[in-house]
N, C-alpha and C. Protein backbone atom coordinates (compact mmCIF):
# COMPACT_ATOMS: atom_id res chain seq x y z
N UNK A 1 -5.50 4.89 -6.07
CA UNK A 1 -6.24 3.92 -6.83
C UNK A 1 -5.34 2.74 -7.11
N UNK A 2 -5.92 1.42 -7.57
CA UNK A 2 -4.85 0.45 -7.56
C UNK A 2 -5.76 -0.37 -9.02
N UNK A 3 -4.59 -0.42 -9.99
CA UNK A 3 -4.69 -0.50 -11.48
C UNK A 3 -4.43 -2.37 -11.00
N UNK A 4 -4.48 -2.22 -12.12
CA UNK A 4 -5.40 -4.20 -12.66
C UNK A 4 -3.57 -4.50 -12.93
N UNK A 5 -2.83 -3.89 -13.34
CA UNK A 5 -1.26 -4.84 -14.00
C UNK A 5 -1.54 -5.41 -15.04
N UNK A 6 -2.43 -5.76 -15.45
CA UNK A 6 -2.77 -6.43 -16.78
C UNK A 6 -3.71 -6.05 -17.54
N UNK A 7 -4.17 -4.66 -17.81
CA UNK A 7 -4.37 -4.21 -19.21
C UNK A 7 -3.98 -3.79 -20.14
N UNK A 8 -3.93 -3.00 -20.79
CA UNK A 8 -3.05 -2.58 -21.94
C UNK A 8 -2.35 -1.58 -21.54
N UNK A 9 -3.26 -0.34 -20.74
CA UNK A 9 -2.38 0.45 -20.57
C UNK A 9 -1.81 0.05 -19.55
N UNK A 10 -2.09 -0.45 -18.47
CA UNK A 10 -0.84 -1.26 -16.96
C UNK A 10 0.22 -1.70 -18.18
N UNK A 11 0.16 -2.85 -18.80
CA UNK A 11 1.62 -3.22 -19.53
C UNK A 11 2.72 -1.94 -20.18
N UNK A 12 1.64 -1.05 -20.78
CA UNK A 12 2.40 -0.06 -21.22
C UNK A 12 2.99 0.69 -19.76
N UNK A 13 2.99 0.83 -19.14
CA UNK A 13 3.23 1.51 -17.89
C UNK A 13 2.57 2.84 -17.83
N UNK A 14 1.56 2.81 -17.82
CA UNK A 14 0.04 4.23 -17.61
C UNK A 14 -0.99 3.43 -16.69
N UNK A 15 -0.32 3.00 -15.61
CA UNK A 15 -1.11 2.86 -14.65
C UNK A 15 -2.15 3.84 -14.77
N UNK A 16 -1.52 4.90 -14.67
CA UNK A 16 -2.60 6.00 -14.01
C UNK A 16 -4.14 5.91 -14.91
N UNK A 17 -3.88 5.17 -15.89
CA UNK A 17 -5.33 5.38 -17.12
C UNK A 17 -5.99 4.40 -16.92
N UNK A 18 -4.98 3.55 -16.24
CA UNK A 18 -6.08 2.20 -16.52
C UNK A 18 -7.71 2.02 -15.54
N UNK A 19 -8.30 1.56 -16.96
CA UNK A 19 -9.91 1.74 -17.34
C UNK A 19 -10.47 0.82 -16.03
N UNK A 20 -9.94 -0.26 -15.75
CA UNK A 20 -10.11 -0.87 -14.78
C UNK A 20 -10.39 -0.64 -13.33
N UNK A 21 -9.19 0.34 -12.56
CA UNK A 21 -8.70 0.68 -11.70
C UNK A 21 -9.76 0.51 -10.31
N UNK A 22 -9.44 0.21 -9.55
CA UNK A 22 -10.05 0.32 -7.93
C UNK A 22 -9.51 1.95 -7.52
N UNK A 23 -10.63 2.53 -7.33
CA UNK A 23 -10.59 4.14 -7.00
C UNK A 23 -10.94 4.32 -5.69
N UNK A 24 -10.29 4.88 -4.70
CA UNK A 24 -10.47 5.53 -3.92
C UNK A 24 -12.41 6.28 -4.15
N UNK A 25 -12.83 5.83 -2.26
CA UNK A 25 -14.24 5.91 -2.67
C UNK A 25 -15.29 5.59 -3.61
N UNK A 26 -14.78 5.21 -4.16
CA UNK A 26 -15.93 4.28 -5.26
C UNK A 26 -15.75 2.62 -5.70
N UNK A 27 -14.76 2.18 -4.72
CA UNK A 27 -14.60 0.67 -4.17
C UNK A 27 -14.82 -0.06 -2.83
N UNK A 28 -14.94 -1.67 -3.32
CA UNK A 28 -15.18 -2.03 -1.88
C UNK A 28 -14.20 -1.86 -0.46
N UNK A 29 -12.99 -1.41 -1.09
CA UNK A 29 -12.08 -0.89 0.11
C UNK A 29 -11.87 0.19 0.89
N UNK A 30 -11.85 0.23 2.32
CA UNK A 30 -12.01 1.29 2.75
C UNK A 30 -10.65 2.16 3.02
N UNK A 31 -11.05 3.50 3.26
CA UNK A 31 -10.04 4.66 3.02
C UNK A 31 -9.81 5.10 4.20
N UNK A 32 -8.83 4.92 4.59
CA UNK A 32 -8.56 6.12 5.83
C UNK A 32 -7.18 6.34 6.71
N UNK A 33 -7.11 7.25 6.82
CA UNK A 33 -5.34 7.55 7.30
C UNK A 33 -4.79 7.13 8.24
N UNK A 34 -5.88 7.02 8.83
CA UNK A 34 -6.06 6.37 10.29
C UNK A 34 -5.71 4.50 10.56
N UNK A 35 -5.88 4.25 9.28
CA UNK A 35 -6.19 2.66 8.76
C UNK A 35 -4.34 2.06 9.00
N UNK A 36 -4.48 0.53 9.86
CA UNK A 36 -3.47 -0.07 10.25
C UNK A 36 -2.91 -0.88 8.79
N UNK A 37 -3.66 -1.17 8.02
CA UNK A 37 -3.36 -1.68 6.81
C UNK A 37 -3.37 -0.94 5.69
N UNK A 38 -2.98 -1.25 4.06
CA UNK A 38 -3.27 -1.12 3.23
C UNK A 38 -2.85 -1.60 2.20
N UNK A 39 -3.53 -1.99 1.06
CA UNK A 39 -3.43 -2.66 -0.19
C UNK A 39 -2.71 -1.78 -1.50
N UNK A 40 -1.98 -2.12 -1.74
CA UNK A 40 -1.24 -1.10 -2.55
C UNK A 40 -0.01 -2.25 -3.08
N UNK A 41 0.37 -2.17 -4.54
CA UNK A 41 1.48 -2.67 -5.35
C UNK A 41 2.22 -2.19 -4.88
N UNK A 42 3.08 -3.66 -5.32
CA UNK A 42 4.62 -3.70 -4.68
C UNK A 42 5.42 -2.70 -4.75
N UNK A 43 5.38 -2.21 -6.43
CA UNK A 43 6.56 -1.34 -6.99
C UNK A 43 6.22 -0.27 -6.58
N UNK A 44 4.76 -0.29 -5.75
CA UNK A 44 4.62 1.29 -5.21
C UNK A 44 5.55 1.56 -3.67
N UNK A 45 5.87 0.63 -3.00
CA UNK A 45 6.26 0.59 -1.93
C UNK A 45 7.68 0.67 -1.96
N UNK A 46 8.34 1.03 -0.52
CA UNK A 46 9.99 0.82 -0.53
C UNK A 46 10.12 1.07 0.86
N UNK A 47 11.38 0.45 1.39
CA UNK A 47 11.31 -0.08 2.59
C UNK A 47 12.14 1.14 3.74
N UNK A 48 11.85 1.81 4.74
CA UNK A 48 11.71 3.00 5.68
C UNK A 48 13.38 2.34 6.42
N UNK A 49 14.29 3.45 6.03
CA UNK A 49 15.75 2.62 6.93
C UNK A 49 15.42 2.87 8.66
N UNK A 50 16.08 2.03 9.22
CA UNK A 50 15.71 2.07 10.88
C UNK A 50 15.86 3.42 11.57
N UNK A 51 16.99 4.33 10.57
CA UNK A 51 17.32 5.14 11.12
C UNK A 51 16.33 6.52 10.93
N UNK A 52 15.02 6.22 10.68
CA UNK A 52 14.28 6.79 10.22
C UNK A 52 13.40 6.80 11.64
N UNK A 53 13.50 5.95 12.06
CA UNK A 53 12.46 5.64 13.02
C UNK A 53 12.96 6.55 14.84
């Protein structure tokens, strides 16, 4: 799911509550594992070393 950053609980850092949130299946974005993209916050991400590959 991907929280708003700017409600009360996003500032507090409880993403996970926030009232807002874009949910998996019950938004206009689509889901799938298969999918070349995806929308997701920054601080959720971190970057794969080469030697990974």
């Amino acid at each position: 799911e991907l929280s708003t950053g700017s409600c009360e609980r996003c500032l507090l850092g409880d993403d996970f509550h926030c009232p807002n949130a874009e949910r998996y299946g019950q938004s206009s974005f689509d889901i799938s594992p298969l999918g070349t993209i995806a929308k997701q916050k920054e601080k959720w991400l971190f970057k794969i070393p080469e030697s990974q590959f």
